[in-house]
C-alpha atoms as a PDB file:
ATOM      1  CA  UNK A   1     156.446 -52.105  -4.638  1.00  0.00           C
ATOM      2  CA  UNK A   2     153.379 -53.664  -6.136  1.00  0.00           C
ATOM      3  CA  UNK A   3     150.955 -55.527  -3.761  1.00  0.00           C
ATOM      4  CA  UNK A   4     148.682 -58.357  -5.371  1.00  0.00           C
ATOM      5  CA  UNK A   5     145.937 -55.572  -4.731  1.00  0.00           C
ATOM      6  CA  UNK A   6     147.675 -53.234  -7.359  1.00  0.00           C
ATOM      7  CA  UNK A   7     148.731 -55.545  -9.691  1.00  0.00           C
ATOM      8  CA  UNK A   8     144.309 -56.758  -9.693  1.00  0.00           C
ATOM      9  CA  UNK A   9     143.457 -53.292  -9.209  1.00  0.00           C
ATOM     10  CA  UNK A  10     145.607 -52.135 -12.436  1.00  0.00           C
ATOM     11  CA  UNK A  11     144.218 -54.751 -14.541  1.00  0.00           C
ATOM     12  CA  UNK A  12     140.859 -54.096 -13.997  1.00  0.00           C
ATOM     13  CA  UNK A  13     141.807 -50.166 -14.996  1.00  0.00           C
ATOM     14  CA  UNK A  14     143.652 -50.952 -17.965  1.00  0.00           C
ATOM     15  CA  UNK A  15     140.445 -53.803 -19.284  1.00  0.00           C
ATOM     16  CA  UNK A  16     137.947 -50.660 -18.830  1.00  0.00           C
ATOM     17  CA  UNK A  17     136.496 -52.415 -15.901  1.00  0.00           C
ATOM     18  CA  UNK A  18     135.199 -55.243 -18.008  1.00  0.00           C
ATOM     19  CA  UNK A  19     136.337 -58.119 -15.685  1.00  0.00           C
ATOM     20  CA  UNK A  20     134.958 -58.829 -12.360  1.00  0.00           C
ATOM     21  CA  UNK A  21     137.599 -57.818  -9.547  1.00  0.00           C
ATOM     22  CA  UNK A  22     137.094 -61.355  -7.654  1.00  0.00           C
ATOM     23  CA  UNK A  23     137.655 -63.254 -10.857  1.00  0.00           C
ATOM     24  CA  UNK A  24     140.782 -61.599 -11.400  1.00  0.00           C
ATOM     25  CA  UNK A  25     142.069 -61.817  -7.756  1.00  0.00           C
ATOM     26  CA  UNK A  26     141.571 -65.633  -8.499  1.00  0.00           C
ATOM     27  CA  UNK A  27     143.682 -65.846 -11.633  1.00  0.00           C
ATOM     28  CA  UNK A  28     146.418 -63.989 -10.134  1.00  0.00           C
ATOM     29  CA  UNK A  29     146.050 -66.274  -6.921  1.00  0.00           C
ATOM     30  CA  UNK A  30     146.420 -69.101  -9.906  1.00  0.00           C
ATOM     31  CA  UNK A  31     149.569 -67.608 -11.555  1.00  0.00           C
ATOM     32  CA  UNK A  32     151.263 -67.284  -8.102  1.00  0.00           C
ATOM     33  CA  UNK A  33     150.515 -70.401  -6.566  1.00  0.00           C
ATOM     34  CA  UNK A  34     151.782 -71.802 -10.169  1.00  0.00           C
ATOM     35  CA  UNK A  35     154.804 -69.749  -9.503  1.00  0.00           C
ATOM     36  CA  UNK A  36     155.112 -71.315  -6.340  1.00  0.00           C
ATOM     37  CA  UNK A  37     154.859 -74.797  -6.685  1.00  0.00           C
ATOM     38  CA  UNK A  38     157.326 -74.522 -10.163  1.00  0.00           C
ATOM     39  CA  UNK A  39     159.609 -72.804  -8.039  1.00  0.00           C
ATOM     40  CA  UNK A  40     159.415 -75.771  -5.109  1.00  0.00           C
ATOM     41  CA  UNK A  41     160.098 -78.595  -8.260  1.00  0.00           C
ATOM     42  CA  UNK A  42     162.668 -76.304  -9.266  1.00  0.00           C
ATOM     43  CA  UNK A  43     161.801 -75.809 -12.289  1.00  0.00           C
ATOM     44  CA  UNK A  44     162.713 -72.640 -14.865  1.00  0.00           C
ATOM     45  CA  UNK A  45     160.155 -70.230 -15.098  1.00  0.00           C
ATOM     46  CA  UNK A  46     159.819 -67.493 -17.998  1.00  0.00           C
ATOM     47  CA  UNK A  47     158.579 -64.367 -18.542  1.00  0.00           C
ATOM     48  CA  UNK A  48     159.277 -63.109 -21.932  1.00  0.00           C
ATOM     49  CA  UNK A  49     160.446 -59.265 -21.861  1.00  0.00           C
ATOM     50  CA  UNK A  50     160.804 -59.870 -18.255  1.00  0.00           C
ATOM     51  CA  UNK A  51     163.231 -62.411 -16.928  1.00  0.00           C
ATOM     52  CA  UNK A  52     163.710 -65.928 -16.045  1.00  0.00           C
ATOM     53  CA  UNK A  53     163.381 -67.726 -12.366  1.00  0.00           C
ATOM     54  CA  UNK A  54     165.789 -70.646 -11.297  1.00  0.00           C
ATOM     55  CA  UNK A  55     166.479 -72.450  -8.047  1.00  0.00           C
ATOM     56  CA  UNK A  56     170.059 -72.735  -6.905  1.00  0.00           C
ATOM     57  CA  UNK A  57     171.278 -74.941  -4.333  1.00  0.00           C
ATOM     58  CA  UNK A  58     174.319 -75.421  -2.848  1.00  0.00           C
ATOM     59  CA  UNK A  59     173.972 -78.888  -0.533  1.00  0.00           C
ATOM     60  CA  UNK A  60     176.210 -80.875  -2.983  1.00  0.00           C
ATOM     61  CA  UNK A  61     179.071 -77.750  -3.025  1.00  0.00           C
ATOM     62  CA  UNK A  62     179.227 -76.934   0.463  1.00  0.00           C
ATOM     63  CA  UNK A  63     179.247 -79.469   2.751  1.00  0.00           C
ATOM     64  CA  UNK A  64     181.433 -78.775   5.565  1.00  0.00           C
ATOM     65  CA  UNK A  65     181.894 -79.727   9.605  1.00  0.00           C
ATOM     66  CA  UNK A  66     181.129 -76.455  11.764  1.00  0.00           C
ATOM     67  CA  UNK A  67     181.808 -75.620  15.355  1.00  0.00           C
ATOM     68  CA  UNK A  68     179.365 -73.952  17.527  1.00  0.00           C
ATOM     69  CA  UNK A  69     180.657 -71.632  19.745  1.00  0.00           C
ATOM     70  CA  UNK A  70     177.625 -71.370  21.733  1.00  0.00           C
ATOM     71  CA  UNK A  71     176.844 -75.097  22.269  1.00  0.00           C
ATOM     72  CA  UNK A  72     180.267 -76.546  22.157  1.00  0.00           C
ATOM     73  CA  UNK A  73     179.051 -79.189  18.923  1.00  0.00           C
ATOM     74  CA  UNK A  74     180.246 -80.002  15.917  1.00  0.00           C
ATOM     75  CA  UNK A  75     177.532 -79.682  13.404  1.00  0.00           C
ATOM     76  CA  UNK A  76     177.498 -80.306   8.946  1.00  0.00           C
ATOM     77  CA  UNK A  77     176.378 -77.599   7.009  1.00  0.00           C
ATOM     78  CA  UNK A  78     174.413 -78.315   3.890  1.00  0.00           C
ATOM     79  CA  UNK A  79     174.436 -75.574   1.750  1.00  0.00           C
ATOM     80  CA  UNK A  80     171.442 -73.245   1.382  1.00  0.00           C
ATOM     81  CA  UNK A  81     169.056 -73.420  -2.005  1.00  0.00           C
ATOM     82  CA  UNK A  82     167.625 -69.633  -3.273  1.00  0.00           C
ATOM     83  CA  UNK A  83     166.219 -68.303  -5.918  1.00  0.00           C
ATOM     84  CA  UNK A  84     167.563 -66.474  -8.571  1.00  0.00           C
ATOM     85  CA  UNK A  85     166.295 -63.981 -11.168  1.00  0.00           C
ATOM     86  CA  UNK A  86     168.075 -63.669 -14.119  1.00  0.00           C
ATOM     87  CA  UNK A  87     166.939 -60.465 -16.156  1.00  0.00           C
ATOM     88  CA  UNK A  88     165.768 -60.459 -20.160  1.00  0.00           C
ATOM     89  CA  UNK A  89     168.250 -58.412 -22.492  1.00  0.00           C
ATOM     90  CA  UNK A  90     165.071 -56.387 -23.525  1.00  0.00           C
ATOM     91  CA  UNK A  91     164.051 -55.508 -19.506  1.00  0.00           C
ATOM     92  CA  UNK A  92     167.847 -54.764 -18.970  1.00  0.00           C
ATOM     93  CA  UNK A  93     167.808 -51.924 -21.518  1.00  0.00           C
ATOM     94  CA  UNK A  94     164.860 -50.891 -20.408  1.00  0.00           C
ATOM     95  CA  UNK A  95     166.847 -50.100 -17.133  1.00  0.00           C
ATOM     96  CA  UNK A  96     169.749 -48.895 -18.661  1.00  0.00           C
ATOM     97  CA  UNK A  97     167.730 -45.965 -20.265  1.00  0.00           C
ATOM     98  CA  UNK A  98     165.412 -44.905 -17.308  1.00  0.00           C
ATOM     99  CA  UNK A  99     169.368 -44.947 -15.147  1.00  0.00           C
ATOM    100  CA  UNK A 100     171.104 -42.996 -17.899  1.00  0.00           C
ATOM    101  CA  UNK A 101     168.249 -40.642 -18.611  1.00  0.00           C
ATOM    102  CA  UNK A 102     168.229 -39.935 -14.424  1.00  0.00           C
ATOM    103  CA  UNK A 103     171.517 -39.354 -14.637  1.00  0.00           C
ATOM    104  CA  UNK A 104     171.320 -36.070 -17.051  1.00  0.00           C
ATOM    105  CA  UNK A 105     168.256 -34.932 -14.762  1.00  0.00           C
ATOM    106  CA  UNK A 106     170.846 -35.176 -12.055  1.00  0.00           C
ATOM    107  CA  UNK A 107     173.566 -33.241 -14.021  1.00  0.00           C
ATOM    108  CA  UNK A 108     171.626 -31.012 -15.481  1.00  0.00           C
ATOM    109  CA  UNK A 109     170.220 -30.013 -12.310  1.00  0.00           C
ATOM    110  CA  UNK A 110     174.006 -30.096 -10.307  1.00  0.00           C
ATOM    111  CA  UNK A 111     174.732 -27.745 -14.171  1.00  0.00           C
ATOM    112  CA  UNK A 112     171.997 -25.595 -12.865  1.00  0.00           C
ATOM    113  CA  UNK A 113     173.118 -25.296  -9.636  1.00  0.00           C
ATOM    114  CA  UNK A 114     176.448 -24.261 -10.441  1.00  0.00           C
ATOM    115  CA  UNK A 115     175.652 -21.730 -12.735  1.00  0.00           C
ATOM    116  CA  UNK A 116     172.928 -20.331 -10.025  1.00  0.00           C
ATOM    117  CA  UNK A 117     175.750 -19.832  -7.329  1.00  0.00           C
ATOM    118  CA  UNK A 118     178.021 -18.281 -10.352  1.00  0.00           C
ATOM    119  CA  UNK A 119     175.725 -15.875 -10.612  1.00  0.00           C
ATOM    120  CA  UNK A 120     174.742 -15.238  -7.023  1.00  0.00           C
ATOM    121  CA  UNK A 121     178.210 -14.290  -6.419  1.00  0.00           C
ATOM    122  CA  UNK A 122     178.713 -12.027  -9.283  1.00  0.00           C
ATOM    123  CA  UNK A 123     175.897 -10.010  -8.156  1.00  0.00           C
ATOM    124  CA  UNK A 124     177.645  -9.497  -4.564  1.00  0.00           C
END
């Protein structure tokens, strides 16, 4: 997982040390609280390549009366609201490749096995 830290710390690798560290840890700090505060007047937000951020509520879908065993009340449930994270096409084949590409390491390697026991037993 990729801490704020990494995320300034990579940045400042990949621009050949050209930016000041505290100047980037403020535009990230910018971009997240941006995040934050679209994400609160739920609105859409957009990465291209990346994926796409939407709030979801359920208050108008799920209203229902609830009994609490442990107090002995009736209580109305409102629904929940959550985030969700829709992937791009171009990030989802992205994925695809790096999963099928482990899977032939894995086969290969169960191939190798195999063929390794084979052979230990035709030596005994």
């Amino acid at each position: 997982m990729a801490s704020k830290k990494d995320i300034v710390n990579l940045i400042y690798e990949q621009c050949n040390k050209s930016i000041n560290v505290y100047d980037l840890k403020i535009v990230i700090d910018i971009i997240i609280n941006k995040c934050i505060q679209d994400i609160v007047d739920n609105q859409i937000i957009s990465v291209g390549n990346f994926g796409t951020l939407t709030t979801y509520n359920t208050f108008n879908k799920n209203k229902r009366i609830l009994y609490n065993v442990n107090t002995k009340k009736m209580f109305e449930y409102k629904g929940y609201e959550s985030v969700r994270f829709h992937i791009s096409e171009s990030f989802n084949n992205l994925l695809r490749e790096k999963i099928l590409f482990l899977m032939e390491l894995k086969k290969e390697a169960e191939e190798k096995k195999s063929l390794d026991k084979s052979l230990k037993r035709s030596k005994s």
